[in-house]
N, C-alpha and C. Protein backbone atom coordinates (compact mmCIF):
# COMPACT_ATOMS: atom_id res chain seq x y z
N UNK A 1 0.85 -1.18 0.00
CA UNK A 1 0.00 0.00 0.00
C UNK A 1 0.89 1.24 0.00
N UNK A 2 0.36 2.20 -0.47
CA UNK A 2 1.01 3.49 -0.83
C UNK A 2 0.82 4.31 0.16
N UNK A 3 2.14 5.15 0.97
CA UNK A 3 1.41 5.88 1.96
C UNK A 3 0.68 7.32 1.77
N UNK A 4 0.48 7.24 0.33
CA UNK A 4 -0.49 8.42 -0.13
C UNK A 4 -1.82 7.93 0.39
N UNK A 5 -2.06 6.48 0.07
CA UNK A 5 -3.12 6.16 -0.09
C UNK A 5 -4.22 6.18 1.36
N UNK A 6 -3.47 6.64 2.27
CA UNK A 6 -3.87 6.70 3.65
C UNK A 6 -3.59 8.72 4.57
N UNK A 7 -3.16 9.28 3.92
CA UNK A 7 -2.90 10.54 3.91
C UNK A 7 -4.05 11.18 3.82
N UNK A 8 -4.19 12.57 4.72
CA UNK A 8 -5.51 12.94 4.96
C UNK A 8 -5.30 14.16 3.26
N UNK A 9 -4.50 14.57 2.95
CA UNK A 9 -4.03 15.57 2.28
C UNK A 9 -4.35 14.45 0.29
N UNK A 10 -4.42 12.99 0.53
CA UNK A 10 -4.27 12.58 -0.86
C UNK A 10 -6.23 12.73 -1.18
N UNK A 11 -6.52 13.04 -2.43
CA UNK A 11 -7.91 13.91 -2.41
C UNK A 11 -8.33 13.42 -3.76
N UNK A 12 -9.50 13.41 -4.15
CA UNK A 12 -10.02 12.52 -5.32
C UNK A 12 -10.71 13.96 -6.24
N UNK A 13 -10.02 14.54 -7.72
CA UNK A 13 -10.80 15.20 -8.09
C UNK A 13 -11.62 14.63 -9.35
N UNK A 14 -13.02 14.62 -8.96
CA UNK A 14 -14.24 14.36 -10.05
C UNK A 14 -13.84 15.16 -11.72
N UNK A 15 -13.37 15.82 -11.53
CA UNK A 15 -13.65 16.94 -13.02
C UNK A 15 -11.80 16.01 -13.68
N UNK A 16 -11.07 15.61 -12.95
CA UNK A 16 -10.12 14.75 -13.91
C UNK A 16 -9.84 13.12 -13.49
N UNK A 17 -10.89 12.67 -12.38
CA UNK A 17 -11.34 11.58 -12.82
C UNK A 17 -9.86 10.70 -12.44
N UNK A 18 -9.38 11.50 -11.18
CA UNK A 18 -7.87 11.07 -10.13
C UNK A 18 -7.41 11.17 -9.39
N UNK A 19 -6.36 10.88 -8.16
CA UNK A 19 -6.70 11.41 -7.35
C UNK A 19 -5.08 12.06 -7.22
N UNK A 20 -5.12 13.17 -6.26
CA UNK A 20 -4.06 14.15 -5.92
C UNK A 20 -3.70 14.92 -4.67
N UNK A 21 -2.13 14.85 -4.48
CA UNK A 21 -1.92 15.40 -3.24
C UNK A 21 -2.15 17.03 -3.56
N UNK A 22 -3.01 17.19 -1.74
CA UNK A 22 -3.55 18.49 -1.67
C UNK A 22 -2.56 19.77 -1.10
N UNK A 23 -1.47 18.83 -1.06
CA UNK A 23 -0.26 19.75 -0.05
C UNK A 23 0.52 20.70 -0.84
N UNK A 24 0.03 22.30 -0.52
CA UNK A 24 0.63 23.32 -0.67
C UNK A 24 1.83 23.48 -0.94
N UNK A 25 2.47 22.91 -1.68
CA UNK A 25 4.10 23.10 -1.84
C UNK A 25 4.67 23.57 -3.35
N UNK A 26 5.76 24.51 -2.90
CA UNK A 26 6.33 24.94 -4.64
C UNK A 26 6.88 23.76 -5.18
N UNK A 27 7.86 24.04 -6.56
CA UNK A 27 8.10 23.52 -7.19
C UNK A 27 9.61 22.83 -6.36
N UNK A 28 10.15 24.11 -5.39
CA UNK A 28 11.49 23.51 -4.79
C UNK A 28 11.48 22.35 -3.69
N UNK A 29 9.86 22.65 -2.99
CA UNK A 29 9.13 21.39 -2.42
C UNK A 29 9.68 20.22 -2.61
N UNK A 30 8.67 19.98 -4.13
CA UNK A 30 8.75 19.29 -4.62
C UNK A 30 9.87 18.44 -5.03
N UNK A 31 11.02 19.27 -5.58
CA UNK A 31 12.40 18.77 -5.84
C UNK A 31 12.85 18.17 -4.52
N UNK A 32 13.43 18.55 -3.99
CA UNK A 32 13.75 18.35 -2.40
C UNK A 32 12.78 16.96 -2.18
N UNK A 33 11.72 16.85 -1.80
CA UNK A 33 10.77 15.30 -1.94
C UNK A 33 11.34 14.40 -3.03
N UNK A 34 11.18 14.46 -3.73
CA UNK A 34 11.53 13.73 -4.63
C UNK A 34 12.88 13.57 -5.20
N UNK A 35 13.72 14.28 -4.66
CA UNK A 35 15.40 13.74 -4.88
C UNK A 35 16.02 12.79 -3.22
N UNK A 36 15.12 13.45 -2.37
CA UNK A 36 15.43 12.33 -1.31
C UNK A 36 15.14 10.90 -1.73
N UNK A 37 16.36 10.10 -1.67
CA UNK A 37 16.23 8.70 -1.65
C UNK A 37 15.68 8.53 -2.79
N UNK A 38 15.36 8.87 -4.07
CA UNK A 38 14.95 8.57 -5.73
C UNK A 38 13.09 8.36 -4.82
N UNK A 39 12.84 9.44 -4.14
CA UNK A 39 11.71 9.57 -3.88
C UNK A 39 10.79 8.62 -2.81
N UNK A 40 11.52 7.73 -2.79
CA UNK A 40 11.18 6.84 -1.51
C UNK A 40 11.08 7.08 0.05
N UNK A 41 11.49 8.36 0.28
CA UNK A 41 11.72 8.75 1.79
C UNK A 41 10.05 9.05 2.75
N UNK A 42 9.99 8.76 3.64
CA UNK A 42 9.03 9.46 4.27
C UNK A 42 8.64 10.84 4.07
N UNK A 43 7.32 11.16 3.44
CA UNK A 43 6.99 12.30 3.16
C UNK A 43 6.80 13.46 4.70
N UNK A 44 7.41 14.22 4.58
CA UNK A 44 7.39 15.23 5.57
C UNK A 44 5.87 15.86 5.88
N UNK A 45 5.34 15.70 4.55
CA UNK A 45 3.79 16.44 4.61
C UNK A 45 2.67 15.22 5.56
N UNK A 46 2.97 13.84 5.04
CA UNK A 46 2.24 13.58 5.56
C UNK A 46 1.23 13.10 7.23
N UNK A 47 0.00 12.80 6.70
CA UNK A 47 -0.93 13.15 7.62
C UNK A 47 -1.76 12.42 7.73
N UNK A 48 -2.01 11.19 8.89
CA UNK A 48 -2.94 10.58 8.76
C UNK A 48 -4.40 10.69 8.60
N UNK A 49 -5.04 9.82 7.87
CA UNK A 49 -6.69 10.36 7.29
C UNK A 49 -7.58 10.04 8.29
N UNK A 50 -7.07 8.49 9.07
CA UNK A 50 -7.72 7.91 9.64
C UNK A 50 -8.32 8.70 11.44
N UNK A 51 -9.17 9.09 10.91
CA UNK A 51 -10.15 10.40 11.88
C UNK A 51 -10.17 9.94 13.21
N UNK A 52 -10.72 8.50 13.11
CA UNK A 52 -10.97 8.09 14.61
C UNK A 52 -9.81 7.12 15.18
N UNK A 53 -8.51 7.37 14.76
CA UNK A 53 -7.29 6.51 15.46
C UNK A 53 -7.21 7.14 17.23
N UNK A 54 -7.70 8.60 17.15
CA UNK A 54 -7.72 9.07 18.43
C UNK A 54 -8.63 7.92 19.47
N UNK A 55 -9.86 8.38 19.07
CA UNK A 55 -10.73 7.72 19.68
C UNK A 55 -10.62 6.06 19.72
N UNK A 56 -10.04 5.09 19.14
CA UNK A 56 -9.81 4.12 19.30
C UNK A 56 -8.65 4.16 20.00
N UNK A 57 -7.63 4.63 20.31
CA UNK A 57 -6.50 4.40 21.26
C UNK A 57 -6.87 4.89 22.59
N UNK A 58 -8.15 6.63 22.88
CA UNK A 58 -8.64 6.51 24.52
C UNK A 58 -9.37 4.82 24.68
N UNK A 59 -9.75 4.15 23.83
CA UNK A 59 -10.58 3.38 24.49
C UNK A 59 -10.14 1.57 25.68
């Protein structure tokens, strides 16, 4: 599994029918991400989606 695929920031747009990270970043962002490790590194942006991990760990 992709850890986009669990990221609160990865987002599905209807009008191109795909889905895309929502994270605010320039183009130097970008470089920097993607020259770490030929892009394999832990993304700095990300953010888990999963809403109720809180509430299942008070319980």
């Amino acid at each position: 599994m992709n850890q986009c695929e669990t990221c609160a920031y990865y987002e599905y747009d209807e009008e191109f029918d795909e889905y895309f990270c929502s994270v605010n970043m320039d183009e130097d962002d970008y470089g920097r991400l993607v020259s770490e490790s030929g892009g394999r590194s832990t993304c700095p942006y990300y953010r888990d989606g999963d809403e109720y991990k809180v509430v299942r760990h008070q319980m």
